[in-house]
Every structure is written in C-alpha cells, then in structure tokens.
PDB file of N, CA and C in Angstrom:
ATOM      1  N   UNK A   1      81.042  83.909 106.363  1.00  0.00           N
ATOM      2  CA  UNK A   1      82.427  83.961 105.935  1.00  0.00           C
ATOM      3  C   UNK A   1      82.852  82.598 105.375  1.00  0.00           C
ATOM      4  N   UNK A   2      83.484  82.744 104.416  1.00  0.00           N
ATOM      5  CA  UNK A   2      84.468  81.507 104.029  1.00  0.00           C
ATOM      6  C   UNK A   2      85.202  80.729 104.925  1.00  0.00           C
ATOM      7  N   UNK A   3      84.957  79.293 104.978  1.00  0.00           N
ATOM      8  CA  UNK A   3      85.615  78.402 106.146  1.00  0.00           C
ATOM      9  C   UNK A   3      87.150  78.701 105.889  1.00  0.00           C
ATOM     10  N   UNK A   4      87.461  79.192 104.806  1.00  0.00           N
ATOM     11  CA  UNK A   4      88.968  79.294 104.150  1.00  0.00           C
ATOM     12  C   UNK A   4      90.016  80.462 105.102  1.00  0.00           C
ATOM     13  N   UNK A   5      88.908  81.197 105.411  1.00  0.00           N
ATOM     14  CA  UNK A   5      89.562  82.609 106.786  1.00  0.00           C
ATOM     15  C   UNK A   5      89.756  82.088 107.876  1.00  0.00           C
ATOM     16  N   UNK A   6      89.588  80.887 108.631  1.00  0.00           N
ATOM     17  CA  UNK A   6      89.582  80.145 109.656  1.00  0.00           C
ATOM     18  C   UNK A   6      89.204  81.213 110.837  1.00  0.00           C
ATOM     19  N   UNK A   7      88.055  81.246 111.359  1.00  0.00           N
ATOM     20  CA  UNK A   7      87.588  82.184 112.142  1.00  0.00           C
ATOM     21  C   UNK A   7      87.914  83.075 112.356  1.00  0.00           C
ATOM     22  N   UNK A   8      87.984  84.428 111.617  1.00  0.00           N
ATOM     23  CA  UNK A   8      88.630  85.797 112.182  1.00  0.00           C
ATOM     24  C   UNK A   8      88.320  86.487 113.559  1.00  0.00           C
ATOM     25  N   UNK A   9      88.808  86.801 114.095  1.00  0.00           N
ATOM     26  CA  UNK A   9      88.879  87.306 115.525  1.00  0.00           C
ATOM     27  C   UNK A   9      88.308  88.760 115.453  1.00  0.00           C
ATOM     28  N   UNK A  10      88.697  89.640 114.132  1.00  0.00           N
ATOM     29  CA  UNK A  10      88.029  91.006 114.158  1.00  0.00           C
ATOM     30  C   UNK A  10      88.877  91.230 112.553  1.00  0.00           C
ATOM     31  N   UNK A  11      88.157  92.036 112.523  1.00  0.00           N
ATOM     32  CA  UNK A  11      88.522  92.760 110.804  1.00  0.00           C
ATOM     33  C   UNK A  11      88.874  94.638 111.104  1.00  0.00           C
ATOM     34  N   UNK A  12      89.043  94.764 110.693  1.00  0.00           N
ATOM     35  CA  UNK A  12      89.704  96.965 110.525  1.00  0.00           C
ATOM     36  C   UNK A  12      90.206  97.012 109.201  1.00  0.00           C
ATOM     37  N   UNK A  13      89.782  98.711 109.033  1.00  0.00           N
ATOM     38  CA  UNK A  13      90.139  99.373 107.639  1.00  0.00           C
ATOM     39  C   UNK A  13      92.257  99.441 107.872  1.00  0.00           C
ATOM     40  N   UNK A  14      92.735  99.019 106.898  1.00  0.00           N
ATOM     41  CA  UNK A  14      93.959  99.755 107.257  1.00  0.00           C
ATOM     42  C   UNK A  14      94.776 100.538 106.204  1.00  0.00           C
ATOM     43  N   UNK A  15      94.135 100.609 105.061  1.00  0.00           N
ATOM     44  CA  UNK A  15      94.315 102.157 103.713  1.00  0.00           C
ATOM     45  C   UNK A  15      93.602 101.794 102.646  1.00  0.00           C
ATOM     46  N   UNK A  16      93.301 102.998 102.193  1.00  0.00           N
ATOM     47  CA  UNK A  16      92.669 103.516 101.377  1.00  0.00           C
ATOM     48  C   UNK A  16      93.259 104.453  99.984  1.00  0.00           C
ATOM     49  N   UNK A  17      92.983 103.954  98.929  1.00  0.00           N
ATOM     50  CA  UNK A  17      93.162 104.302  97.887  1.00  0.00           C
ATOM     51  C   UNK A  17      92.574 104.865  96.856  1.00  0.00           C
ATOM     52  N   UNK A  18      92.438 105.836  95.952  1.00  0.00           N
ATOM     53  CA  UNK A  18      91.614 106.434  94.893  1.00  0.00           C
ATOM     54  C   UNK A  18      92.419 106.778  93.777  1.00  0.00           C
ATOM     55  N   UNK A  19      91.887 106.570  92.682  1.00  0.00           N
ATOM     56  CA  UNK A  19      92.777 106.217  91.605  1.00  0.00           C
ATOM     57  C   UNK A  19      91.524 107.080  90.734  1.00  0.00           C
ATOM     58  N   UNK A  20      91.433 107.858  89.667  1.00  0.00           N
ATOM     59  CA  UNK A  20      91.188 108.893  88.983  1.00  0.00           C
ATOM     60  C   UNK A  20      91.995 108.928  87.677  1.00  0.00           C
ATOM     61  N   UNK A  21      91.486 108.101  86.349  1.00  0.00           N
ATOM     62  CA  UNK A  21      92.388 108.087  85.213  1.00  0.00           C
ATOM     63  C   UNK A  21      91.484 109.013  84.708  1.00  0.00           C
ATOM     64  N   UNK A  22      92.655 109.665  83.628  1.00  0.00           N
ATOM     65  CA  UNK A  22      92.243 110.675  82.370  1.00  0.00           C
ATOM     66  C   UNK A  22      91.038 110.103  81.686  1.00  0.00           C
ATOM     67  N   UNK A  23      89.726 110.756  81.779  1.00  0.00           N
ATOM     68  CA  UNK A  23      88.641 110.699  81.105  1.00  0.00           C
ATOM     69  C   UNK A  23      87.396 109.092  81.530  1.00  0.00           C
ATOM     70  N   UNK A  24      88.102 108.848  82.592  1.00  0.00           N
ATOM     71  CA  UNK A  24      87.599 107.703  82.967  1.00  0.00           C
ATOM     72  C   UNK A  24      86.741 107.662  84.448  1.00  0.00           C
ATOM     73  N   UNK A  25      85.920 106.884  85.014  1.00  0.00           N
ATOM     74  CA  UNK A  25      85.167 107.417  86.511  1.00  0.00           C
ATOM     75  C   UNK A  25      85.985 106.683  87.666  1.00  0.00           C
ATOM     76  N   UNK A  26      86.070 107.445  88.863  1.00  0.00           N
ATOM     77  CA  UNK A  26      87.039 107.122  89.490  1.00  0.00           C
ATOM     78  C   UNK A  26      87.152 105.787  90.432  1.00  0.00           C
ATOM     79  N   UNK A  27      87.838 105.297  90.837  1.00  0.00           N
ATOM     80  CA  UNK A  27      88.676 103.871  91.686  1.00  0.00           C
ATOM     81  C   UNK A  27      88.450 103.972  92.707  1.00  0.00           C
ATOM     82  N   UNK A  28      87.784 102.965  93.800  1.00  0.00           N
ATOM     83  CA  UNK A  28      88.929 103.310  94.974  1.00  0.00           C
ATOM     84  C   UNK A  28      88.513 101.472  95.491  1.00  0.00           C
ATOM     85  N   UNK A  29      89.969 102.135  96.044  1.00  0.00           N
ATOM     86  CA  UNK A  29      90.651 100.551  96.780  1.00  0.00           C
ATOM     87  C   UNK A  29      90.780 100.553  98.529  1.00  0.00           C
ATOM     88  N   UNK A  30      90.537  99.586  99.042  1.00  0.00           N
ATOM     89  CA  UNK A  30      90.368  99.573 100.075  1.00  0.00           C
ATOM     90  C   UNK A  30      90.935  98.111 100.673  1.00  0.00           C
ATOM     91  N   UNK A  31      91.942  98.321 101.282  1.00  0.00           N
ATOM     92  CA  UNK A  31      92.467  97.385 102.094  1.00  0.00           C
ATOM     93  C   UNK A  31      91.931  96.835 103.485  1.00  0.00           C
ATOM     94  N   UNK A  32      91.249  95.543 104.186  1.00  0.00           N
ATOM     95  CA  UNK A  32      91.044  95.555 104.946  1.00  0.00           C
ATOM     96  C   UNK A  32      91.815  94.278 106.051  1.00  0.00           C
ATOM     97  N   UNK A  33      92.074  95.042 106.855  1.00  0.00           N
ATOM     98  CA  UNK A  33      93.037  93.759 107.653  1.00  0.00           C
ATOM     99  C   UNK A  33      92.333  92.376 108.585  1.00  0.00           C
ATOM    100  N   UNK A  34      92.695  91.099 108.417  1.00  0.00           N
ATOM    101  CA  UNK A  34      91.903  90.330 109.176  1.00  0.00           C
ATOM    102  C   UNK A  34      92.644  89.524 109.691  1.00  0.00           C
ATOM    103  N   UNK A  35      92.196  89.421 111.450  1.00  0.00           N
ATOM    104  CA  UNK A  35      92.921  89.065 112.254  1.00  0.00           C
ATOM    105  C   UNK A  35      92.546  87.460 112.678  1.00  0.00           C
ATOM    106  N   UNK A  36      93.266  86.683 112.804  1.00  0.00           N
ATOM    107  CA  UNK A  36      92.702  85.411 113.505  1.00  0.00           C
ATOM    108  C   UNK A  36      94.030  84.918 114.035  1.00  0.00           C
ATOM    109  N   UNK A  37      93.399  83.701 115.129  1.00  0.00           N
ATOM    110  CA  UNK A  37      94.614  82.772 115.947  1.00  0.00           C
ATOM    111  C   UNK A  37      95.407  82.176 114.568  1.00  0.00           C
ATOM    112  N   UNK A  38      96.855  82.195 114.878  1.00  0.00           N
ATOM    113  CA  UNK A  38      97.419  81.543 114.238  1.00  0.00           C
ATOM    114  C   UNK A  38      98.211  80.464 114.632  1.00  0.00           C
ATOM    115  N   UNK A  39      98.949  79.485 114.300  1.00  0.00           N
ATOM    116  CA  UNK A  39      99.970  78.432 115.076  1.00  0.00           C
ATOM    117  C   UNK A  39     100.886  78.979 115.739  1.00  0.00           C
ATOM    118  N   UNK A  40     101.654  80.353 115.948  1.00  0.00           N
ATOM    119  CA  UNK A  40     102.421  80.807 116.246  1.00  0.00           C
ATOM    120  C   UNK A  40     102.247  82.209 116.994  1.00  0.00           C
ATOM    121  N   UNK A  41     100.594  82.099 117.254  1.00  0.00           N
ATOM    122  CA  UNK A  41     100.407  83.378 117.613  1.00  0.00           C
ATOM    123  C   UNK A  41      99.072  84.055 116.248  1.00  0.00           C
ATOM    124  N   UNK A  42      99.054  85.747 116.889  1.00  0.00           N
ATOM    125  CA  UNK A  42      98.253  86.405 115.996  1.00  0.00           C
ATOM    126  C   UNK A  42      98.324  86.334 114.280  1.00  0.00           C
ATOM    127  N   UNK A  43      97.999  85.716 113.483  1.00  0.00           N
ATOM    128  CA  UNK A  43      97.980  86.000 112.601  1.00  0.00           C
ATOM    129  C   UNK A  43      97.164  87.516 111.215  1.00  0.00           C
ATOM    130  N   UNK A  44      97.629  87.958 110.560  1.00  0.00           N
ATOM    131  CA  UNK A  44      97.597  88.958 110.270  1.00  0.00           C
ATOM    132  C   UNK A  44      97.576  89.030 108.572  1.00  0.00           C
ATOM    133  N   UNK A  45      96.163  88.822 107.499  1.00  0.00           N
ATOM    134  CA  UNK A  45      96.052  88.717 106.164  1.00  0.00           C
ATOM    135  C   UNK A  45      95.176  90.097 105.938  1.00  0.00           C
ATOM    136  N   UNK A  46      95.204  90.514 104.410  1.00  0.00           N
ATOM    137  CA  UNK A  46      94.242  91.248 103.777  1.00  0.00           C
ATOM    138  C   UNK A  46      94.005  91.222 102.693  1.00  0.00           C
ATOM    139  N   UNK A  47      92.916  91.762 102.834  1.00  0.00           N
ATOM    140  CA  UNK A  47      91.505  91.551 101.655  1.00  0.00           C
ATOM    141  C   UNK A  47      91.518  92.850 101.164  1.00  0.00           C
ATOM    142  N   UNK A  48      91.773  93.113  99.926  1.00  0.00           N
ATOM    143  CA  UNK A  48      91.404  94.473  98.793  1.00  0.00           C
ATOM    144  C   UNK A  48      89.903  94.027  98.327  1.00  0.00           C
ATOM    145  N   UNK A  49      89.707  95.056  98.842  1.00  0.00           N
ATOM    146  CA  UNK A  49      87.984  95.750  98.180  1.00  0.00           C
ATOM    147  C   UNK A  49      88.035  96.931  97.071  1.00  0.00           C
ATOM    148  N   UNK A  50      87.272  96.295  96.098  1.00  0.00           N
ATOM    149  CA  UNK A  50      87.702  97.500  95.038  1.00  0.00           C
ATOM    150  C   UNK A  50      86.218  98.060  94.020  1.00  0.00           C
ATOM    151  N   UNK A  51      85.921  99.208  93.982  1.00  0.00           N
ATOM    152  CA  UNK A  51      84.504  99.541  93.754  1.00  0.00           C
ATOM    153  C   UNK A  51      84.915 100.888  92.975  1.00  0.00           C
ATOM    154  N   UNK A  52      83.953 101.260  92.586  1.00  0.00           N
ATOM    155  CA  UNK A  52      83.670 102.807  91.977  1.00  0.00           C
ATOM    156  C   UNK A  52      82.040 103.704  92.789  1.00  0.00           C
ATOM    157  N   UNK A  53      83.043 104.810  93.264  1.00  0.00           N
ATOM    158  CA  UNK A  53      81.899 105.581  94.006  1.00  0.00           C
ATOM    159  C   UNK A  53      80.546 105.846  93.270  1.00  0.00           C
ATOM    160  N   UNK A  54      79.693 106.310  94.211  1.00  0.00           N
ATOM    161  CA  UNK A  54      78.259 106.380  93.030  1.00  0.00           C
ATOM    162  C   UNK A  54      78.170 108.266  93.294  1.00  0.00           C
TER     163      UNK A  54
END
C-alpha cells in the first residue's frame, strides 16, 4: 500500500455501480471504503475502482 493511506485498519465494498451506454461495452464502478486511526478518532476515505467486465 501507499505510505500516503497511513496504515488502514481494514478496507469493505460499500456500492456498486454499472453503467451500460448505447452501443458501447459496459462500466462498472466500485467504491471501496478505507478505514484507519485518525487524530480525532476513526477515520473514513474511498477509493473508486473502475473496470469493464470480461
């Protein structure tokens, strides 16, 4: 992992997206949540993952 995430504590899926344009192969997006200590407590960022199914 990137030193830039400052140690994540755990990662989870938290939505999912599919996107399907006219004449084109389809999307999908995927949000994933990542948890680490923060100064104030739990902190809480996410990462979009974005691909085309095979």
């Amino acid at each position: 992992m990137p030193g830039s995430r400052n140690c994540p504590t755990s990662y989870s899926l938290s939505e999912s997206y599919e996107l399907t344009p006219a004449g084109k192969p389809a999307v999908i997006v995927v949000l994933v949540q990542r948890f680490s200590q923060g100064f104030e407590g739990r902190d809480r960022r996410f990462l979009a993952v974005a691909g085309q199914p095979r």
